[in-house]
Protein backbone atom coordinates (compact mmCIF):
# COMPACT_ATOMS: atom_id res chain seq x y z
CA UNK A 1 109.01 95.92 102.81
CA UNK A 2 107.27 94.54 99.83
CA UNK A 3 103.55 92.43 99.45
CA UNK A 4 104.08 89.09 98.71
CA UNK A 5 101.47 88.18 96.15
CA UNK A 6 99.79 84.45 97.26
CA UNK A 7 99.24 82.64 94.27
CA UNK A 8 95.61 82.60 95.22
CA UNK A 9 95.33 86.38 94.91
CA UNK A 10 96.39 86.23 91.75
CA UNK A 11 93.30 85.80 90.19
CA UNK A 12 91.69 88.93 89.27
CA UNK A 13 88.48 89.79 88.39
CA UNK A 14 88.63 91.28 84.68
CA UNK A 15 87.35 94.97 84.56
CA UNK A 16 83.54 93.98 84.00
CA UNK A 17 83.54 90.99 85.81
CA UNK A 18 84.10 89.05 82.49
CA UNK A 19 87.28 89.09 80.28
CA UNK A 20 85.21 89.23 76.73
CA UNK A 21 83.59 92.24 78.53
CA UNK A 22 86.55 94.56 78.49
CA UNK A 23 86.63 96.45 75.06
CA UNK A 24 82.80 97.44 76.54
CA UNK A 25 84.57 98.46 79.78
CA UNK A 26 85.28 102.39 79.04
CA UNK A 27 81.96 103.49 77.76
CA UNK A 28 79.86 101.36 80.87
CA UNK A 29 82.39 103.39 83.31
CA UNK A 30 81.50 106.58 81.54
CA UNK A 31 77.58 105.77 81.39
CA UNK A 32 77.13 104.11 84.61
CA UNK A 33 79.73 105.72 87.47
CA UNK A 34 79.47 109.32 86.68
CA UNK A 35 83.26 108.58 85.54
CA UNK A 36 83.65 112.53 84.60
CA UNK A 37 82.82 113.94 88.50
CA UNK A 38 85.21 111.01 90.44
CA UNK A 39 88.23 111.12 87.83
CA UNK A 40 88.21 115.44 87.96
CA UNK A 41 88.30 114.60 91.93
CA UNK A 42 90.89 112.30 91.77
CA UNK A 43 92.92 114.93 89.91
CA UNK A 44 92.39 117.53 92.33
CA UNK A 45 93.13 115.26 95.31
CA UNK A 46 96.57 113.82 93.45
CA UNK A 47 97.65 117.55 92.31
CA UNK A 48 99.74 116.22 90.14
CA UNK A 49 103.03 118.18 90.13
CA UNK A 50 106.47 118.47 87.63
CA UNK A 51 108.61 115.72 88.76
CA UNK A 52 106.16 113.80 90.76
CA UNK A 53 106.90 109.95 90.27
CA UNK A 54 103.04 108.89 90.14
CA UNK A 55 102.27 104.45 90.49
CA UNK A 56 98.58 104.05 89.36
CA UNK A 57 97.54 100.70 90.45
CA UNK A 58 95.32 98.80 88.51
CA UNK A 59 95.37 101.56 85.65
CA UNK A 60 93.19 99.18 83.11
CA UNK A 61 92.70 101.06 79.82
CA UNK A 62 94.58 104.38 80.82
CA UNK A 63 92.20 107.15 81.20
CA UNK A 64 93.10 108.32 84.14
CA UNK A 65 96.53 108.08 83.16
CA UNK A 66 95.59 110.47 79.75
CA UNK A 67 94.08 112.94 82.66
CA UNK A 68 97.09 113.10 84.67
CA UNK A 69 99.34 113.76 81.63
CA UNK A 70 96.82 116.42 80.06
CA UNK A 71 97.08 117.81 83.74
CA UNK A 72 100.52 118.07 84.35
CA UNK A 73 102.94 116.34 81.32
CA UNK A 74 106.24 116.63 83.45
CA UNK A 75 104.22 114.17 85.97
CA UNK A 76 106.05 110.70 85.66
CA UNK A 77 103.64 107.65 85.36
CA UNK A 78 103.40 103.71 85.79
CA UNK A 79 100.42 101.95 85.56
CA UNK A 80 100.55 98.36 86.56
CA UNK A 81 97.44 96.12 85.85
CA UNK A 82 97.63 92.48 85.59
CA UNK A 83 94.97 92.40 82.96
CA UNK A 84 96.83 92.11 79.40
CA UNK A 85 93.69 93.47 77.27
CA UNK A 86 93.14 96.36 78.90
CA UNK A 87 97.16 97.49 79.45
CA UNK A 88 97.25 96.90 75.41
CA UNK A 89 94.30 99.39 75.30
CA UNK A 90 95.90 101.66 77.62
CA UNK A 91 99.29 101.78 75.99
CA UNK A 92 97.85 102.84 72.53
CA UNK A 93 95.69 105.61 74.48
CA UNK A 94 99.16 106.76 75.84
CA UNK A 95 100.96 106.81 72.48
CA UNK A 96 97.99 108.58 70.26
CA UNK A 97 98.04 111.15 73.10
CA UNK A 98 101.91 111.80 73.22
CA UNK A 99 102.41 110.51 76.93
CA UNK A 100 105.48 109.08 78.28
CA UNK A 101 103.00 106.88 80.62
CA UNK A 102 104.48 103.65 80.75
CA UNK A 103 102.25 100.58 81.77
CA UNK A 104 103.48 97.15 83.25
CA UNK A 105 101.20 94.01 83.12
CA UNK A 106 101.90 92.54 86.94
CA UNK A 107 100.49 92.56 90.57
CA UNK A 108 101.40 95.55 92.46
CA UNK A 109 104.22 94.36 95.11
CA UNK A 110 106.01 97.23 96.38
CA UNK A 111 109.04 96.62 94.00
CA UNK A 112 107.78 98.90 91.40
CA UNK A 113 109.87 102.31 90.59
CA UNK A 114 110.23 104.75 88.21
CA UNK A 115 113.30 105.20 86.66
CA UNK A 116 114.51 103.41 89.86
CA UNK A 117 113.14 105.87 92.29
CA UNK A 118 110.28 104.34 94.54
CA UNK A 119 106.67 106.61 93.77
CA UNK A 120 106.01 109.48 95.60
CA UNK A 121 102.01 109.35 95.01
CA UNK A 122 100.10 106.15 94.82
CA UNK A 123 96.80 106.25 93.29
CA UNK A 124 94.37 103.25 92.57
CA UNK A 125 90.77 103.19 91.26
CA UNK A 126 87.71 100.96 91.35
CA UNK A 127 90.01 97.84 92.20
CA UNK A 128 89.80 97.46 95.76
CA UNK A 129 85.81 96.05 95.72
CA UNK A 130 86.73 93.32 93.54
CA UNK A 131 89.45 91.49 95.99
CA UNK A 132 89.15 89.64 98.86
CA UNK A 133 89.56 91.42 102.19
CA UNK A 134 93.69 90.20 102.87
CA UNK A 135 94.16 91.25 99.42
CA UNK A 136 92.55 94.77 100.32
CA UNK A 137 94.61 95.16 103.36
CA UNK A 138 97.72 93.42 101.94
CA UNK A 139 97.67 96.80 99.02
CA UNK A 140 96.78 99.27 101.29
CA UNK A 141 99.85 98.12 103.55
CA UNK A 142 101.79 97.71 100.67
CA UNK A 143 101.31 101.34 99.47
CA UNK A 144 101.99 102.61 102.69
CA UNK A 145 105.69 100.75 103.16
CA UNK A 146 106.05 101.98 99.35
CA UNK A 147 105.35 105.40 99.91
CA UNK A 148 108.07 108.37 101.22
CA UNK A 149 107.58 110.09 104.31
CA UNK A 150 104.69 112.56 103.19
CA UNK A 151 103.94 110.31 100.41
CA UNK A 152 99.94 110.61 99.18
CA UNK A 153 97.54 107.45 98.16
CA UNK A 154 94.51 108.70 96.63
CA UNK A 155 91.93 105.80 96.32
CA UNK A 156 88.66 106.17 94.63
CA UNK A 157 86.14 103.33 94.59
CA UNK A 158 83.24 102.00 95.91
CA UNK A 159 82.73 103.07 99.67
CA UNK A 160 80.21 102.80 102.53
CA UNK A 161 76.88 102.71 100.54
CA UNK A 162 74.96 104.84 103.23
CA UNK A 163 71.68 104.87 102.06
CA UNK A 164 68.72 102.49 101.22
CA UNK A 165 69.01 103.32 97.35
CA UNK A 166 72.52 103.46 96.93
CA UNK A 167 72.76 99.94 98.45
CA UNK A 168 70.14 98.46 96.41
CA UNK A 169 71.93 100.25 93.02
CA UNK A 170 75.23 98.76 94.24
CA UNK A 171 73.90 95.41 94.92
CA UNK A 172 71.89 95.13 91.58
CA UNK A 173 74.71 96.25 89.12
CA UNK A 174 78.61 95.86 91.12
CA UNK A 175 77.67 92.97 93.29
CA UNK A 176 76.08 91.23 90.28
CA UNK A 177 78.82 90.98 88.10
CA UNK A 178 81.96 91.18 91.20
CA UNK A 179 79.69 88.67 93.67
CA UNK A 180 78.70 89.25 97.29
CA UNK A 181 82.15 88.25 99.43
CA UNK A 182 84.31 90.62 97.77
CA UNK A 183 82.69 93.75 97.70
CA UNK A 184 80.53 93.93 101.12
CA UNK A 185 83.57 94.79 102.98
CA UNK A 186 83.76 98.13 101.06
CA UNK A 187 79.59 98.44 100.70
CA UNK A 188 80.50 98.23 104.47
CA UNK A 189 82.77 101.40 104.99
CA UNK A 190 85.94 99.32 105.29
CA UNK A 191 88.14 101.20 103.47
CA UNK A 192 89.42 104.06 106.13
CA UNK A 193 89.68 101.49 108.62
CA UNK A 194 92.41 100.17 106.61
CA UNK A 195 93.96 102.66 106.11
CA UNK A 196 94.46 103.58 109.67
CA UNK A 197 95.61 100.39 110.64
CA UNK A 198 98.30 100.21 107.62
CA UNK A 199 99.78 103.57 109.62
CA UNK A 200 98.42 106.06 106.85
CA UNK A 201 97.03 109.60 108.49
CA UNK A 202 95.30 112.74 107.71
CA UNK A 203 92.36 110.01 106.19
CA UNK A 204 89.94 112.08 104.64
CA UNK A 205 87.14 111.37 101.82
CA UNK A 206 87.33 114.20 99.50
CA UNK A 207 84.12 113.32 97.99
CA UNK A 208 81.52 111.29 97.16
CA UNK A 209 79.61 110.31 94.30
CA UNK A 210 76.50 109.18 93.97
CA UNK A 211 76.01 106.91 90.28
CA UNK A 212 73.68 104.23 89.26
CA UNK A 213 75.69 101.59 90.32
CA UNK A 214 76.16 102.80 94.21
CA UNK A 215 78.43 105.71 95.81
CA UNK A 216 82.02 105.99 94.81
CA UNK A 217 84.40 107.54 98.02
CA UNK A 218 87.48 109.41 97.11
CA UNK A 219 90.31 108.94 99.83
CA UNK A 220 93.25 110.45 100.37
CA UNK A 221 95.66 110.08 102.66
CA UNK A 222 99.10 110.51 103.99
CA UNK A 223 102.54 109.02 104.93
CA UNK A 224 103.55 110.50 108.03
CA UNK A 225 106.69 110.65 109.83
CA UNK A 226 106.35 108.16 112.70
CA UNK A 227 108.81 106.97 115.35
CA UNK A 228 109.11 103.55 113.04
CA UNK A 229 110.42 105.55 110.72
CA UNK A 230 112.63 107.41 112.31
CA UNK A 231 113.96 103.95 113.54
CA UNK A 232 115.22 102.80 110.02
């Protein structure tokens, strides 16, 4: 099964809310998010093995691709981001560095592969809180009939903001520049609900980090071998 993209959802919100902001975007993530403490957790949650086929989606300017390669370099990577600036920035990151990353300027569907095998680890970071809530759901589900039996999605983003400070940080920096609709449903602790209903299990937040723009939630979760998959 594959997401149909609506031609609706195919307007993105550029990295910093504004296209002319992007070449800025790396050094805000680094200075406002704590970008450091969630990427090293992402790491440890993917454990990024030889041979893994790895599908980062929405991998912007490539940084966490350059951390999975300086992790493990036999780790096979696609980024897919529909924003053209940033996969430019991402693909010279990838060739200074001597990574075989390859990036793909698109909408994550569920066609992607890897030298035509499907992924067997999904990972996507601070993209979820910038789409509507169908588009949320429709990737989530999407990863999940992607995904291998005892495939892993590791998502890091903005989560349940669960105290009076992080909430007023999130609303006066993310919500600013990403708007109210969008990003509420996550500021609301949506995100493991989704997962659960897209079938995922074992959903467990690895961590969370507090920055000055609101908490960021690392999830992971798993693929697991269900009676509708034993049916196909």
């Amino acid at each position: 099964m594959t997401g149909k993209v609506d031609a609706e959802e195919q307007i993105y919100t550029p990295p910093l809310g504004f296209a002319a902001l992007t070449p800025l975007y790396d050094a805000a993530i680094a200075v406002f998010t704590r970008e450091g403490k969630w990427r090293t957790h992402i790491i440890s949650a993917l454990s990024p093995k030889a041979g893994d086929l790895i599908l980062d989606i929405g991998s912007g300017t490539g940084r966490l691709a350059e951390k999975i390669y300086r992790a493990e370099p036999q780790a096979r990577y696609l980024g897919i981001d529909p924003d053209k600036a940033a996969a430019a920035i991402a693909r010279k990151r990838a060739a200074k560095n001597g990574s075989t990353a390859k990036f793909c300027v698109r909408f994550f569907d569920g066609t992607e592969a890897i030298e035509n095998t499907p992924p067997n680890k999904i990972v996507s970071s601070l993209v979820l809180h910038q789409t509507p809530l169908t588009e949320k759901r429709r990737i989530i589900q999407c990863a999940y009939d992607t995904l291998p039996v005892g495939g892993v999605f590791v998502l890091a983003d903005y989560g349940l903001q669960n105290t009076a400070l992080m909430r007023f940080m999130f609303r006066l920096s993310v919500q600013a520049l990403d708007g109210f609709e969008n990003t509420q449903p996550n500021a609301n602790g949506v995100l493991p609900e989704l997962f659960e209903q897209s079938g995922f299990s074992g959903i467990a937040e690895i961590a969370n980090v507090a920055t000055p723009t609101g908490s960021i939630s690392i999830l992971r979760a798993l693929k697991p071998e269900t009676d509708r998959e034993r049916g196909r």
